[in-house]
C-alpha atoms as a PDB file:
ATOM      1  CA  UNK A   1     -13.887   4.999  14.052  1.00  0.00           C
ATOM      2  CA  UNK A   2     -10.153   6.265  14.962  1.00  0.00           C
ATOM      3  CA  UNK A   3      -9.049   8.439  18.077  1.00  0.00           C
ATOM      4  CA  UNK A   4      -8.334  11.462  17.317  1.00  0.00           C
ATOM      5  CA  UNK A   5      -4.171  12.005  16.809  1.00  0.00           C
ATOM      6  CA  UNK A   6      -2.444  15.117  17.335  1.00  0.00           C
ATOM      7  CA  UNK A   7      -0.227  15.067  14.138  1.00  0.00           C
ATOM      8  CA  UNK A   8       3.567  14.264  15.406  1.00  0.00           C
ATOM      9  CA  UNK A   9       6.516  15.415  13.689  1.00  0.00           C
ATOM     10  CA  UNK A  10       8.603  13.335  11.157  1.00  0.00           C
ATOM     11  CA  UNK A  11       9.962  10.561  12.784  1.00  0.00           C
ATOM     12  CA  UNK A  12      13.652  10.027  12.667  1.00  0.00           C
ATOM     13  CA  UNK A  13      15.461   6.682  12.430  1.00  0.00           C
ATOM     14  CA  UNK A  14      18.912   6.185  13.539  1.00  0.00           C
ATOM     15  CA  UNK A  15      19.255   2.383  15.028  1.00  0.00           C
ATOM     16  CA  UNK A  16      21.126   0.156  12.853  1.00  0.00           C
ATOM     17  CA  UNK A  17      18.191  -2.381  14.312  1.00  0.00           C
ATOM     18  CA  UNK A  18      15.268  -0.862  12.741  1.00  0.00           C
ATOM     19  CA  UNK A  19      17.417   0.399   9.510  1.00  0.00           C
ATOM     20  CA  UNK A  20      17.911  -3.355   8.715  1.00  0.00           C
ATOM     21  CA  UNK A  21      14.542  -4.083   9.888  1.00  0.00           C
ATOM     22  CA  UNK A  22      12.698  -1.364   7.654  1.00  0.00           C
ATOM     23  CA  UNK A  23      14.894  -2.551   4.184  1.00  0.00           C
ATOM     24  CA  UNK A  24      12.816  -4.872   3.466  1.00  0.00           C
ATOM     25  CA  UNK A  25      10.720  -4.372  -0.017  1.00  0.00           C
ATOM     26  CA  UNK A  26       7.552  -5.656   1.641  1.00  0.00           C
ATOM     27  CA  UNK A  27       8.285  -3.399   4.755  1.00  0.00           C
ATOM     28  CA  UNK A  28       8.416  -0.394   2.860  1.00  0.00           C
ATOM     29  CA  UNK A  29       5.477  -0.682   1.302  1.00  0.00           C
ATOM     30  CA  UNK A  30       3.817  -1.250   3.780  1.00  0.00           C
ATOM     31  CA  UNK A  31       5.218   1.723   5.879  1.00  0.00           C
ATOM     32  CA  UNK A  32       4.420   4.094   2.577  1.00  0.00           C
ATOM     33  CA  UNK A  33       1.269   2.798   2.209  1.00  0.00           C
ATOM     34  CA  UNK A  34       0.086   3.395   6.153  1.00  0.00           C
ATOM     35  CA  UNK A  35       2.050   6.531   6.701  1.00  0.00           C
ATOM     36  CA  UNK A  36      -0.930   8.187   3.766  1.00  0.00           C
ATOM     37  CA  UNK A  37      -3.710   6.844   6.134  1.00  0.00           C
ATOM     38  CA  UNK A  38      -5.456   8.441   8.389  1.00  0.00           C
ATOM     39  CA  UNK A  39      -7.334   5.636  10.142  1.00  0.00           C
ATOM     40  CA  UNK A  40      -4.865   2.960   9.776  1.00  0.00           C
ATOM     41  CA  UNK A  41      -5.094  -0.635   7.703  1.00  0.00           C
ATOM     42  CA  UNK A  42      -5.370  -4.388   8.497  1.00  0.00           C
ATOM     43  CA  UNK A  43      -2.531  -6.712   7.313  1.00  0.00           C
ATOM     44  CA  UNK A  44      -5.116  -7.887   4.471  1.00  0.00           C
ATOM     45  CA  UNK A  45      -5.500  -4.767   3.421  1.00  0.00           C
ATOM     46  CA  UNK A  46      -1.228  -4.418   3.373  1.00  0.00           C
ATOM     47  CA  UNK A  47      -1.606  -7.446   1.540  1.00  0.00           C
ATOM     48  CA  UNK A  48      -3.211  -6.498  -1.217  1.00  0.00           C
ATOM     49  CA  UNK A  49      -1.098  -3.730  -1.833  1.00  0.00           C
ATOM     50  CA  UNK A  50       2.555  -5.978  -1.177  1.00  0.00           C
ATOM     51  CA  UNK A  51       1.238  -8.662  -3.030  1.00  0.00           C
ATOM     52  CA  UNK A  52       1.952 -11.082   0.126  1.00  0.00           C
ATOM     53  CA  UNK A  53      -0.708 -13.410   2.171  1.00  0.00           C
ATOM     54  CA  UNK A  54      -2.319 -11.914   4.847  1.00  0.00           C
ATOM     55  CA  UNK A  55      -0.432 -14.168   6.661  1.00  0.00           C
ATOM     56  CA  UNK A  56       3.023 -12.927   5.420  1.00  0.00           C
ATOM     57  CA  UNK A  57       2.317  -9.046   6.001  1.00  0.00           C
ATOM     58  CA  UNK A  58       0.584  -9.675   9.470  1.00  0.00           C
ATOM     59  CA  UNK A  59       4.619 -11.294   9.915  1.00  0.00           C
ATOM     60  CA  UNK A  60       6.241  -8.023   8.661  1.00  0.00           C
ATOM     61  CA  UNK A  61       3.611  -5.495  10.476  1.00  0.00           C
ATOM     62  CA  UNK A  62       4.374  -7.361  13.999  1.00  0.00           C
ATOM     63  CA  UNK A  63       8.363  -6.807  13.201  1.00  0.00           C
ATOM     64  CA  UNK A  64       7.736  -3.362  12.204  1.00  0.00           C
ATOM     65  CA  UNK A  65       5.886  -3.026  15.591  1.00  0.00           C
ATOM     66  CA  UNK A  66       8.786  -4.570  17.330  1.00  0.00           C
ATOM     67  CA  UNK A  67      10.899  -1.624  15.924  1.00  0.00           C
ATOM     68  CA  UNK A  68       8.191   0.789  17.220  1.00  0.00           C
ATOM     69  CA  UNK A  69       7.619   2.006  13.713  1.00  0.00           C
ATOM     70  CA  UNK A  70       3.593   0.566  13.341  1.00  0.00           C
ATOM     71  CA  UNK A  71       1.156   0.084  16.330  1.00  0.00           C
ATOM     72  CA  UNK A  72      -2.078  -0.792  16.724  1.00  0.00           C
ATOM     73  CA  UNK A  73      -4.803   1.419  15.879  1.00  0.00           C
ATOM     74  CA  UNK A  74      -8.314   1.542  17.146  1.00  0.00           C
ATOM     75  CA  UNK A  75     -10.781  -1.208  15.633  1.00  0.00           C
ATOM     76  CA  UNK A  76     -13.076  -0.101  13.341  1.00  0.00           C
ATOM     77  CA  UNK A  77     -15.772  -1.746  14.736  1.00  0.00           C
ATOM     78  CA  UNK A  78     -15.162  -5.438  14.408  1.00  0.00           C
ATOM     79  CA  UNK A  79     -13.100  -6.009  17.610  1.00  0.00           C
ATOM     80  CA  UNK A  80     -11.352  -9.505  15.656  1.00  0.00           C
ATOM     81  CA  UNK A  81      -9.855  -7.263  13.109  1.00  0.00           C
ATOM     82  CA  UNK A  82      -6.180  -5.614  13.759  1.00  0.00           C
ATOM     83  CA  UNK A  83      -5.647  -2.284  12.547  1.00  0.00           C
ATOM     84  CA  UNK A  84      -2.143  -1.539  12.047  1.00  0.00           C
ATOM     85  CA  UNK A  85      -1.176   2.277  11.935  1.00  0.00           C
ATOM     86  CA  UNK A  86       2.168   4.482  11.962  1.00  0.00           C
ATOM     87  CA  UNK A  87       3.683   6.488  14.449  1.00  0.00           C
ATOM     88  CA  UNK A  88       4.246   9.405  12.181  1.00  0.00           C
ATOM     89  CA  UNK A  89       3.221  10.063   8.495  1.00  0.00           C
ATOM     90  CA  UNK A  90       6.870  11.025   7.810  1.00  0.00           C
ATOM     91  CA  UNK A  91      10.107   9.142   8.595  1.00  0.00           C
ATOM     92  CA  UNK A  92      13.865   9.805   7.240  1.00  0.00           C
ATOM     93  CA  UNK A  93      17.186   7.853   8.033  1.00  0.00           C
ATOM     94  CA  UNK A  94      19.907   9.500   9.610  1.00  0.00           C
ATOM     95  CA  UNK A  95      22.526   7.585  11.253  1.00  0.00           C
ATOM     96  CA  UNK A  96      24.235  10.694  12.324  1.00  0.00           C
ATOM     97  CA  UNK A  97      27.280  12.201  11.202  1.00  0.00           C
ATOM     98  CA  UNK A  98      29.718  10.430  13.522  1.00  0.00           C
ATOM     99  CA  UNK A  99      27.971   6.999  13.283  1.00  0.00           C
ATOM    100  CA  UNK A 100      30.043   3.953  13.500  1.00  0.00           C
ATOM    101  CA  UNK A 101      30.327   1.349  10.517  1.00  0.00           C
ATOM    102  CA  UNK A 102      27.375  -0.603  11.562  1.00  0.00           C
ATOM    103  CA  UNK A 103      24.987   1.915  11.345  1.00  0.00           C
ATOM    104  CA  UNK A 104      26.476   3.375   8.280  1.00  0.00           C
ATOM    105  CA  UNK A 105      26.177  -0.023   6.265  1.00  0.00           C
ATOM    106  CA  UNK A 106      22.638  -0.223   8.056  1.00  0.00           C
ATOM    107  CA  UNK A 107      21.518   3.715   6.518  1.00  0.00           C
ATOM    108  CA  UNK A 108      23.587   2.729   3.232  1.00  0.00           C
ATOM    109  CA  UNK A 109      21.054  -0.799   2.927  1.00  0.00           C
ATOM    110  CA  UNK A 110      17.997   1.133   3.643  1.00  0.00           C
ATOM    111  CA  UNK A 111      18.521   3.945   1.245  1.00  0.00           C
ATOM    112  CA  UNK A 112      19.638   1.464  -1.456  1.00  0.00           C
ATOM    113  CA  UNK A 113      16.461  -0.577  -1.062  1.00  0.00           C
ATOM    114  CA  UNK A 114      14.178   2.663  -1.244  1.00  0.00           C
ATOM    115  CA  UNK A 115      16.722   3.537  -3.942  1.00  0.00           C
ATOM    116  CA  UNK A 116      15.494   0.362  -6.007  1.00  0.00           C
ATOM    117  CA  UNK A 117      11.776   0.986  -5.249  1.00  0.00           C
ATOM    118  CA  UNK A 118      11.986   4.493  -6.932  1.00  0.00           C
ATOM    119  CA  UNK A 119      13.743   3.311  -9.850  1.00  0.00           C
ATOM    120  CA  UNK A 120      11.667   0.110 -10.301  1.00  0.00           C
ATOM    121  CA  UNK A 121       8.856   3.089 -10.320  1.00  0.00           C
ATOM    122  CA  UNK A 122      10.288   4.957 -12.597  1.00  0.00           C
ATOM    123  CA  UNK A 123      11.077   1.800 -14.941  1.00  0.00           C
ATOM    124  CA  UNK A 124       7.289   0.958 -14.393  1.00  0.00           C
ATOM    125  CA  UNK A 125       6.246   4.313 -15.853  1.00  0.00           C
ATOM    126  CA  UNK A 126       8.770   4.155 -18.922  1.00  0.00           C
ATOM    127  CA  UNK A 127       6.858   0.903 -19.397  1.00  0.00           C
ATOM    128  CA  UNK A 128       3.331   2.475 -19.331  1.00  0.00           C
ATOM    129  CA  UNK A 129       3.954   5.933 -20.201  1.00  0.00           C
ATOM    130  CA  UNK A 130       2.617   5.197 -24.170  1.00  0.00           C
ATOM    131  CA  UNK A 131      -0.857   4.035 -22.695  1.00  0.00           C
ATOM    132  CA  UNK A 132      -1.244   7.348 -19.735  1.00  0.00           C
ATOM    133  CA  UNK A 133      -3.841   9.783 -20.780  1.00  0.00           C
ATOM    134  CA  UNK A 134      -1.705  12.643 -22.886  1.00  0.00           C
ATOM    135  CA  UNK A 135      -2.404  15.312 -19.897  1.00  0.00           C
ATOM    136  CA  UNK A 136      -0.220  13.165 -17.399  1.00  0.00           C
ATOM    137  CA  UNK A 137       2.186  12.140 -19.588  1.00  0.00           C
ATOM    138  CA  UNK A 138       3.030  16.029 -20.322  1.00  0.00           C
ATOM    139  CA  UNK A 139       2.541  16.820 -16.505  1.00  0.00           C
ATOM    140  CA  UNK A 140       5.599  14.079 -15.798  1.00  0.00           C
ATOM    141  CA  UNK A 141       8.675  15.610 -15.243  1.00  0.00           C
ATOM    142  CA  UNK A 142      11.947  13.834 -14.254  1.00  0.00           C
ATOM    143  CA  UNK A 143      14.559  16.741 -13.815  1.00  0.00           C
ATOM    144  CA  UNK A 144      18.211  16.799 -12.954  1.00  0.00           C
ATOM    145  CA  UNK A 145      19.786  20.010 -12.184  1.00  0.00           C
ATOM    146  CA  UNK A 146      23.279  20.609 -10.414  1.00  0.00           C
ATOM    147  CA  UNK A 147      22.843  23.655  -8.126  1.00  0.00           C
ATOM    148  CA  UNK A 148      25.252  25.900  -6.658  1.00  0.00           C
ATOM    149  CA  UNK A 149      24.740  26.467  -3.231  1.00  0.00           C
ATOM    150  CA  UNK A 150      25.677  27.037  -0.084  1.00  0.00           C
ATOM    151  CA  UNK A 151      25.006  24.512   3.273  1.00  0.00           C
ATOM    152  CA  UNK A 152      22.060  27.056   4.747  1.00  0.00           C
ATOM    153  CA  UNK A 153      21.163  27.869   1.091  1.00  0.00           C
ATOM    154  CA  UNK A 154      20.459  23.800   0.901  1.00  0.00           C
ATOM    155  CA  UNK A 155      18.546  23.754   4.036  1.00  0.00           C
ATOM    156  CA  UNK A 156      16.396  26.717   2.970  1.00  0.00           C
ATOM    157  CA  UNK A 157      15.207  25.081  -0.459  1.00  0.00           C
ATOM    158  CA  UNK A 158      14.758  21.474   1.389  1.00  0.00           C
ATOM    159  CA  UNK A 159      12.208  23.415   3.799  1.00  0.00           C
ATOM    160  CA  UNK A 160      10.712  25.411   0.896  1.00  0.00           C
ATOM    161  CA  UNK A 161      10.346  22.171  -0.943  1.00  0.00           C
ATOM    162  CA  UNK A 162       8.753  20.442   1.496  1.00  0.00           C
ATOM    163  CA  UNK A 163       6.461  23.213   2.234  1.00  0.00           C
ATOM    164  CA  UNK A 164       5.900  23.312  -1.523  1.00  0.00           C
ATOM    165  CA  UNK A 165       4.725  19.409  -1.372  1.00  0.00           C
ATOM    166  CA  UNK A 166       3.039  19.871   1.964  1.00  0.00           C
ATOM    167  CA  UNK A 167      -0.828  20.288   0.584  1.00  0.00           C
ATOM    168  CA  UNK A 168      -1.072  17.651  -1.721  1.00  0.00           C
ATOM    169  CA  UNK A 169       0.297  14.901   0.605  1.00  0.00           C
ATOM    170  CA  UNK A 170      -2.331  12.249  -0.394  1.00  0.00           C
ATOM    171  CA  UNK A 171      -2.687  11.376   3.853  1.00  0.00           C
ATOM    172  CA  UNK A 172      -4.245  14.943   3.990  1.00  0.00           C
ATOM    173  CA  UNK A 173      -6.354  15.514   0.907  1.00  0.00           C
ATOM    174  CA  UNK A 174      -7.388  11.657   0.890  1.00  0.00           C
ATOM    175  CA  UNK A 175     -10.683  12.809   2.308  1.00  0.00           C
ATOM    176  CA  UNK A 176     -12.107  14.867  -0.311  1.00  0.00           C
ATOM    177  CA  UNK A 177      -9.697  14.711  -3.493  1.00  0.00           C
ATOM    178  CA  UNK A 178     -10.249  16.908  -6.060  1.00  0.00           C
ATOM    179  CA  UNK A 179     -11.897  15.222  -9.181  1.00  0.00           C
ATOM    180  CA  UNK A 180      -8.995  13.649 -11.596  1.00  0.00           C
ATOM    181  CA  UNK A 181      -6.288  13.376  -8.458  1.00  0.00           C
ATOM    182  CA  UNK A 182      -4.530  10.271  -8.569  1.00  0.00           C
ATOM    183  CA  UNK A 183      -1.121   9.105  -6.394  1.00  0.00           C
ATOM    184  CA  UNK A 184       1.924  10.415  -7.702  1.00  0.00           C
ATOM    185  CA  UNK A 185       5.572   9.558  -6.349  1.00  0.00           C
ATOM    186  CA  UNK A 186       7.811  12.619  -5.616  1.00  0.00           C
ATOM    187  CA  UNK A 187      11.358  11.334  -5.223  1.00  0.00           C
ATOM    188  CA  UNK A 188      13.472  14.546  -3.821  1.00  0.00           C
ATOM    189  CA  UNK A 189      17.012  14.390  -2.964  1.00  0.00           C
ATOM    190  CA  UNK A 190      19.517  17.038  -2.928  1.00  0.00           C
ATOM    191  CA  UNK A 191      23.420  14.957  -2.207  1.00  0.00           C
ATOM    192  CA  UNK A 192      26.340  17.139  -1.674  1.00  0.00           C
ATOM    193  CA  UNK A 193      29.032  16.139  -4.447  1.00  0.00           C
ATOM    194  CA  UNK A 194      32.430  15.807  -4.576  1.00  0.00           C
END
């Protein structure tokens, strides 16, 4: 059984500490996997999922903690067992606009390793695609459009995305998913160019 959580807002992260700390592969996998849990997970249950020893993710979900990104959660009724849960379901990186070169390289190594993750994804599906049942391949969609807009225009669409993606976050529907739901990754940036 978990304690009841009042749901917290997304969780910023700014220190070139925990930047470093959090660009690990392993790490952010791990951090994914918890922030869609409601009641937490143990560090064999991480495991499984990183394809690390129990061992080896117990090692990366104690650094996390360090960084005050995991903690532990309430056992679920087998007081030897650690359950490891997140602060918040959400997180984004934002050194800040006047940060100083060591947090900037620190942002740039975390977004580059997330960076990897979502194209080693996409790669994964390219691999695959042939063999998906023909109603998710045609419901895949990977979409690059150059918009127009201005800075509060930007903001407006980020907030009317999100609130777009906001009910089918699998931490709030994995309780009673509709029949035929499985995980999907939504990878949504919006970068200002030249």
């Amino acid at each position: 059984m978990t304690e009841a959580r009042a749901e917290q807002r997304r969780m910023r992260i700014s220190d070139p500490q925990v930047m470093r700390a959090l660009a690990h592969p392993a790490r952010l996998s791990i951090m994914e996997h918890l922030s869609t849990l409601e009641g937490g997970a143990t560090a064999t249950e991480c495991a499984e999922l990183v394809g690390l020893s129990p061992s080896a993710t117990s090692y990366h979900l104690r650094a996390l903690a360090r960084f005050g990104l995991v903690e532990q959660a309430p056992s679920r009724g087998d007081a030897r067992e650690r359950v490891w849960r997140t602060f918040s379901q959400s997180w984004m990186v934002d050194a800040g606009r006047d940060a100083g070169p060591e947090a900037r390289a620190a942002e740039a190594t975390l977004v580059e390793a997330h960076t990897a993750r979502d194209a080693e994804r996409t790669r994964d599906w390219l691999r695959r695609a042939g063999d998906e049942p023909p109603e998710w391949y045609a419901a895949t969609l990977s979409n690059d459009t150059l918009l127009l807009v201005t800075a509060e225009e930007l903001a407006e669409l980020n907030e009317r995305v999100m609130e777009l993606l906001a009910p089918y976050r699998q931490r709030t529907r994995q309780a009673d998913p509709p029949a035929g739901a499985r995980t999907v990754a939504a990878h949504y940036k919006v970068v200002p160019l030249p």
